[in-house]
N, C-alpha and C. Protein backbone atom coordinates (compact mmCIF):
# COMPACT_ATOMS: atom_id res chain seq x y z
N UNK A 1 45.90 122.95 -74.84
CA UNK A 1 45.05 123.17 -75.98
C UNK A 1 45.74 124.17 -76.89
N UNK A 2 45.98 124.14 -78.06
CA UNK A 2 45.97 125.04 -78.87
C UNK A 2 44.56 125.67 -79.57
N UNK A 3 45.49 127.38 -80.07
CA UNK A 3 45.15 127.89 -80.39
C UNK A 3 45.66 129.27 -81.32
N UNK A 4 45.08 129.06 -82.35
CA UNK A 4 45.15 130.78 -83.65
C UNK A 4 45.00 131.91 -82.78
N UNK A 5 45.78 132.85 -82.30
CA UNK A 5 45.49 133.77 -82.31
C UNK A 5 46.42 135.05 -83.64
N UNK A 6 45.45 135.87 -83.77
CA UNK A 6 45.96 137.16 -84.49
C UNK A 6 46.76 138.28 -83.53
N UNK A 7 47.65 138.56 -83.68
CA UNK A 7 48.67 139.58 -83.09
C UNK A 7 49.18 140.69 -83.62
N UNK A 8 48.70 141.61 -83.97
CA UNK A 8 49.78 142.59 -84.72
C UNK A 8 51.34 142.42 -84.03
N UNK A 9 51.65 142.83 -85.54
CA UNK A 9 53.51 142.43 -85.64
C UNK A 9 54.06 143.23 -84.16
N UNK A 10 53.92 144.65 -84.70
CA UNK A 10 54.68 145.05 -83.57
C UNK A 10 54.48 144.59 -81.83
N UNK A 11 52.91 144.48 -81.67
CA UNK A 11 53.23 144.08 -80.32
C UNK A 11 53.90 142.70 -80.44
N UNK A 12 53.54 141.86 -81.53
CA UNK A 12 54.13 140.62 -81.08
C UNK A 12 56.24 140.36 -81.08
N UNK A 13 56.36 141.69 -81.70
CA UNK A 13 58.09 141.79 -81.77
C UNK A 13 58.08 141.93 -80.36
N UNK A 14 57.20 143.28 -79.77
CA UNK A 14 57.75 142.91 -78.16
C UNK A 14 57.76 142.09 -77.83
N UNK A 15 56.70 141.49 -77.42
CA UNK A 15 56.61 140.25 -76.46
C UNK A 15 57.42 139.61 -76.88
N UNK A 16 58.46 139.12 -78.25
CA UNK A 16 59.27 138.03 -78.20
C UNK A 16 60.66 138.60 -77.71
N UNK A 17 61.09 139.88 -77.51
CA UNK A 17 62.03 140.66 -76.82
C UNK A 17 61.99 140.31 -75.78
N UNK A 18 60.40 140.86 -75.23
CA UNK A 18 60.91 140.64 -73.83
C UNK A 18 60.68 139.05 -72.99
N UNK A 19 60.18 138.22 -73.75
CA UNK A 19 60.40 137.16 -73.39
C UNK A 19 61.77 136.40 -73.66
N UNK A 20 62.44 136.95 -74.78
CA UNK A 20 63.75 136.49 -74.50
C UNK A 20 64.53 137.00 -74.00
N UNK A 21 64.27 138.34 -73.34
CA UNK A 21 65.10 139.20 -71.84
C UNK A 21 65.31 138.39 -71.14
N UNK A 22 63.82 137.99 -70.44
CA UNK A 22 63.47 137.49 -69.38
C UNK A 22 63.76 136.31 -69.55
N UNK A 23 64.56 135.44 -70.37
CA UNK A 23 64.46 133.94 -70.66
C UNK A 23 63.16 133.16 -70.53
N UNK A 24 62.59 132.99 -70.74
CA UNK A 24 61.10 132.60 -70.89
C UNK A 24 60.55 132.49 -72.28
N UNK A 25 59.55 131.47 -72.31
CA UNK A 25 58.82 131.25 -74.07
C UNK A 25 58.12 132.74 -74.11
N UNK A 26 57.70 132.60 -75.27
CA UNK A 26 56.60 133.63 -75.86
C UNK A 26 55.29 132.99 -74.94
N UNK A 27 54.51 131.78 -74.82
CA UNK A 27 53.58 130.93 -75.00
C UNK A 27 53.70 131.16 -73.06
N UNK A 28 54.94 131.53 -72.43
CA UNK A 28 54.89 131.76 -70.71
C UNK A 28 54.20 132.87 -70.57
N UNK A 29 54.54 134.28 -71.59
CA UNK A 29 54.61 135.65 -71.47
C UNK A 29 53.08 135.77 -71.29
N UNK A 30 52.83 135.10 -72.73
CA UNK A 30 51.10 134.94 -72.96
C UNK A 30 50.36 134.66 -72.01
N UNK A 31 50.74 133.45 -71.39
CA UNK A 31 49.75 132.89 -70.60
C UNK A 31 50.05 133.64 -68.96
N UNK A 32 50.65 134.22 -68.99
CA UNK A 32 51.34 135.30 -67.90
C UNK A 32 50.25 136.20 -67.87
N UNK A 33 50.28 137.25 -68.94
CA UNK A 33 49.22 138.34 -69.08
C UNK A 33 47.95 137.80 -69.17
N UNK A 34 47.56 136.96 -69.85
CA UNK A 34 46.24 136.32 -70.20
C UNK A 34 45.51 136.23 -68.51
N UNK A 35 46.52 135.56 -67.86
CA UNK A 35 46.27 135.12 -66.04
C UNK A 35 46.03 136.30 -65.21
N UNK A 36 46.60 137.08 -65.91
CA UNK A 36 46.77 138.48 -64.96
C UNK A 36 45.24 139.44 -65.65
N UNK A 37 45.23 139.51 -66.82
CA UNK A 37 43.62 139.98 -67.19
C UNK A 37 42.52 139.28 -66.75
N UNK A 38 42.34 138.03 -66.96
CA UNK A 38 41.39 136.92 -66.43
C UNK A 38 40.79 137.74 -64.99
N UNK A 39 42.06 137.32 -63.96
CA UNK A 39 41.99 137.43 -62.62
C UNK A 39 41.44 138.76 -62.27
N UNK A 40 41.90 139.91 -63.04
CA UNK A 40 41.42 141.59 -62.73
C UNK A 40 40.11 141.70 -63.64
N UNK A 41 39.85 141.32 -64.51
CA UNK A 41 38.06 141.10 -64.76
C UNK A 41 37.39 140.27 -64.14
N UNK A 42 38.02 139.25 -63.13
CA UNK A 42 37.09 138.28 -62.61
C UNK A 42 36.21 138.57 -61.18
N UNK A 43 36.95 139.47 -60.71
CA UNK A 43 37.37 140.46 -59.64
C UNK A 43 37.91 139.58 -58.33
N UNK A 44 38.62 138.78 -59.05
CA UNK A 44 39.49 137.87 -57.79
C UNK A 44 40.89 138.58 -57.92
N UNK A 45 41.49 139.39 -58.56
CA UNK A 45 42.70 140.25 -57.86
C UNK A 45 42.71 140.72 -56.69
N UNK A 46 43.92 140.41 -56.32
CA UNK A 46 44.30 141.48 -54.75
C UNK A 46 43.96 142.65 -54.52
N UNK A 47 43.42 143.58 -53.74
CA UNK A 47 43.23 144.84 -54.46
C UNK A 47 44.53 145.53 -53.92
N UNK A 48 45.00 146.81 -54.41
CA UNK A 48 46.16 147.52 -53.73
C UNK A 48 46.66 147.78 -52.34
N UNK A 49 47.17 147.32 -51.87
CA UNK A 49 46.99 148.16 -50.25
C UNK A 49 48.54 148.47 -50.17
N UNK A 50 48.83 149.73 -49.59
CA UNK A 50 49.80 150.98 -49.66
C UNK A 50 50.44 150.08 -48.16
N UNK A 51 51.70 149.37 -48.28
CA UNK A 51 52.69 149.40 -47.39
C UNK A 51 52.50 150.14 -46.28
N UNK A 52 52.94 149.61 -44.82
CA UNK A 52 53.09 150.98 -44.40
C UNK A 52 54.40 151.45 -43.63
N UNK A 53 54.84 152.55 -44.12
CA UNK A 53 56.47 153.12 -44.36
C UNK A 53 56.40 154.03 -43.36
N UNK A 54 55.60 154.22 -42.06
CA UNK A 54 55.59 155.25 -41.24
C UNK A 54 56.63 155.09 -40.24
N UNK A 55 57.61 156.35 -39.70
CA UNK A 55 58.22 156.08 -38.74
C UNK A 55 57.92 156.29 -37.15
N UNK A 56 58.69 155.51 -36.19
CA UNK A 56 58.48 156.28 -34.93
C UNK A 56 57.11 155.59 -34.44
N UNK A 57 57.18 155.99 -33.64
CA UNK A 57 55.75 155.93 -32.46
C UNK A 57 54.14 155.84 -33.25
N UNK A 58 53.87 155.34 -33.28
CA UNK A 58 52.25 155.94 -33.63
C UNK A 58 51.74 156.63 -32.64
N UNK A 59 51.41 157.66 -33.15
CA UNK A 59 50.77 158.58 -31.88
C UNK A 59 51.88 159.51 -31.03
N UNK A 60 52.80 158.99 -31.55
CA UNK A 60 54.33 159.92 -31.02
C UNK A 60 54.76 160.77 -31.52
N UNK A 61 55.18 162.09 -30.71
CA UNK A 61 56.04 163.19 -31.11
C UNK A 61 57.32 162.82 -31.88
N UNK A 62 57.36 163.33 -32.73
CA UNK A 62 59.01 163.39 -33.32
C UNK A 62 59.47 164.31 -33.09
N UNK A 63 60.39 164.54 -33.28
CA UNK A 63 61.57 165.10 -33.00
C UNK A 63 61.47 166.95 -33.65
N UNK A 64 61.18 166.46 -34.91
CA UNK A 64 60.33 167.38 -36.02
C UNK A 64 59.61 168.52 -35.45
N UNK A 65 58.72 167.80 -34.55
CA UNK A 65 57.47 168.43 -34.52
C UNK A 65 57.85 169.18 -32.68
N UNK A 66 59.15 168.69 -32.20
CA UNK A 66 59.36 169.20 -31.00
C UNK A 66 60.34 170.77 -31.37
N UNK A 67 60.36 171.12 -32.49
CA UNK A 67 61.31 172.21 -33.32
C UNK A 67 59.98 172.97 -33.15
N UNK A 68 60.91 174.24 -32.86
CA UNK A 68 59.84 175.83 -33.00
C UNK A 68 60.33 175.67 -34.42
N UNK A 69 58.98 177.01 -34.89
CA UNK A 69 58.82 177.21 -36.13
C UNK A 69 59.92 178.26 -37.20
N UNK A 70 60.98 179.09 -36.15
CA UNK A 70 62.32 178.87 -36.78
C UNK A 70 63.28 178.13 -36.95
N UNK A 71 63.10 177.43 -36.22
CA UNK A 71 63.92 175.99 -35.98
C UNK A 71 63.23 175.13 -37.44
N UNK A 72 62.10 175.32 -37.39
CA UNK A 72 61.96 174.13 -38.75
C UNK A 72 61.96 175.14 -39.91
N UNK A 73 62.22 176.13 -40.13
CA UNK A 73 62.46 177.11 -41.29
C UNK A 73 63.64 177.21 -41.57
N UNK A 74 64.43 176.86 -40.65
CA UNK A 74 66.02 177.11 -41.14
C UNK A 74 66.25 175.52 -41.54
N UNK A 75 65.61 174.38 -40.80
CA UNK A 75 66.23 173.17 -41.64
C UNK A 75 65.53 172.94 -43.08
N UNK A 76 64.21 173.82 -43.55
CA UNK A 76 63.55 173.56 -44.75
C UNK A 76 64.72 174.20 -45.54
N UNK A 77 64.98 175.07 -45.30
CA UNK A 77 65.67 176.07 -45.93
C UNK A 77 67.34 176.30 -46.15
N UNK A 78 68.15 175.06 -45.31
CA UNK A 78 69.26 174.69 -44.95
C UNK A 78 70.24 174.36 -46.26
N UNK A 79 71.20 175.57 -46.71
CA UNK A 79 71.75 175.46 -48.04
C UNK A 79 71.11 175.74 -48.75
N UNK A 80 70.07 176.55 -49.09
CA UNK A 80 69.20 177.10 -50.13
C UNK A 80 68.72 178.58 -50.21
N UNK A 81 70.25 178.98 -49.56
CA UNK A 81 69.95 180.65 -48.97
C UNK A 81 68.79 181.31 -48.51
N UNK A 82 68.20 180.45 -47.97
CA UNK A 82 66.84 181.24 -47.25
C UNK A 82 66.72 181.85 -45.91
């Protein structure tokens, strides 16, 4: 289907930048963002969920935490004349 839309210039200079970065139409970019607003007002987006980057054991001692508390003051502090 077509359609008129109104754009101010400058955003529309971006979008044709960065659609020709990205090799892609203007009319992909559009319907790119358009999909991506739709979906986050519709409330069918994914919601965030944080990776998880933890090391070691769950529930396990590290190594860290087997250091007395000069022992972990001199590695905070290791090359930083402290």
């Amino acid at each position: 289907m077509k359609t008129t839309l109104d754009i101010s210039d400058p955003l529309l200079d971006q979008a044709r930048k960065i659609a020709a970065r990205d090799g892609e139409t203007l009319r992909a970019l559009v319907e790119q963002g358009l999909r991506k607003v739709v979906a986050e007002r519709s409330g069918r987006a994914k919601p965030f969920k944080l990776r998880d980057m933890s090391v070691g054991t769950p529930g396990g001692r590290s190594a860290y935490e087997a250091l007395s508390s000069d022992e972990k003051r001199a590695l905070m502090y290791e090359g930083r004349g402290g």
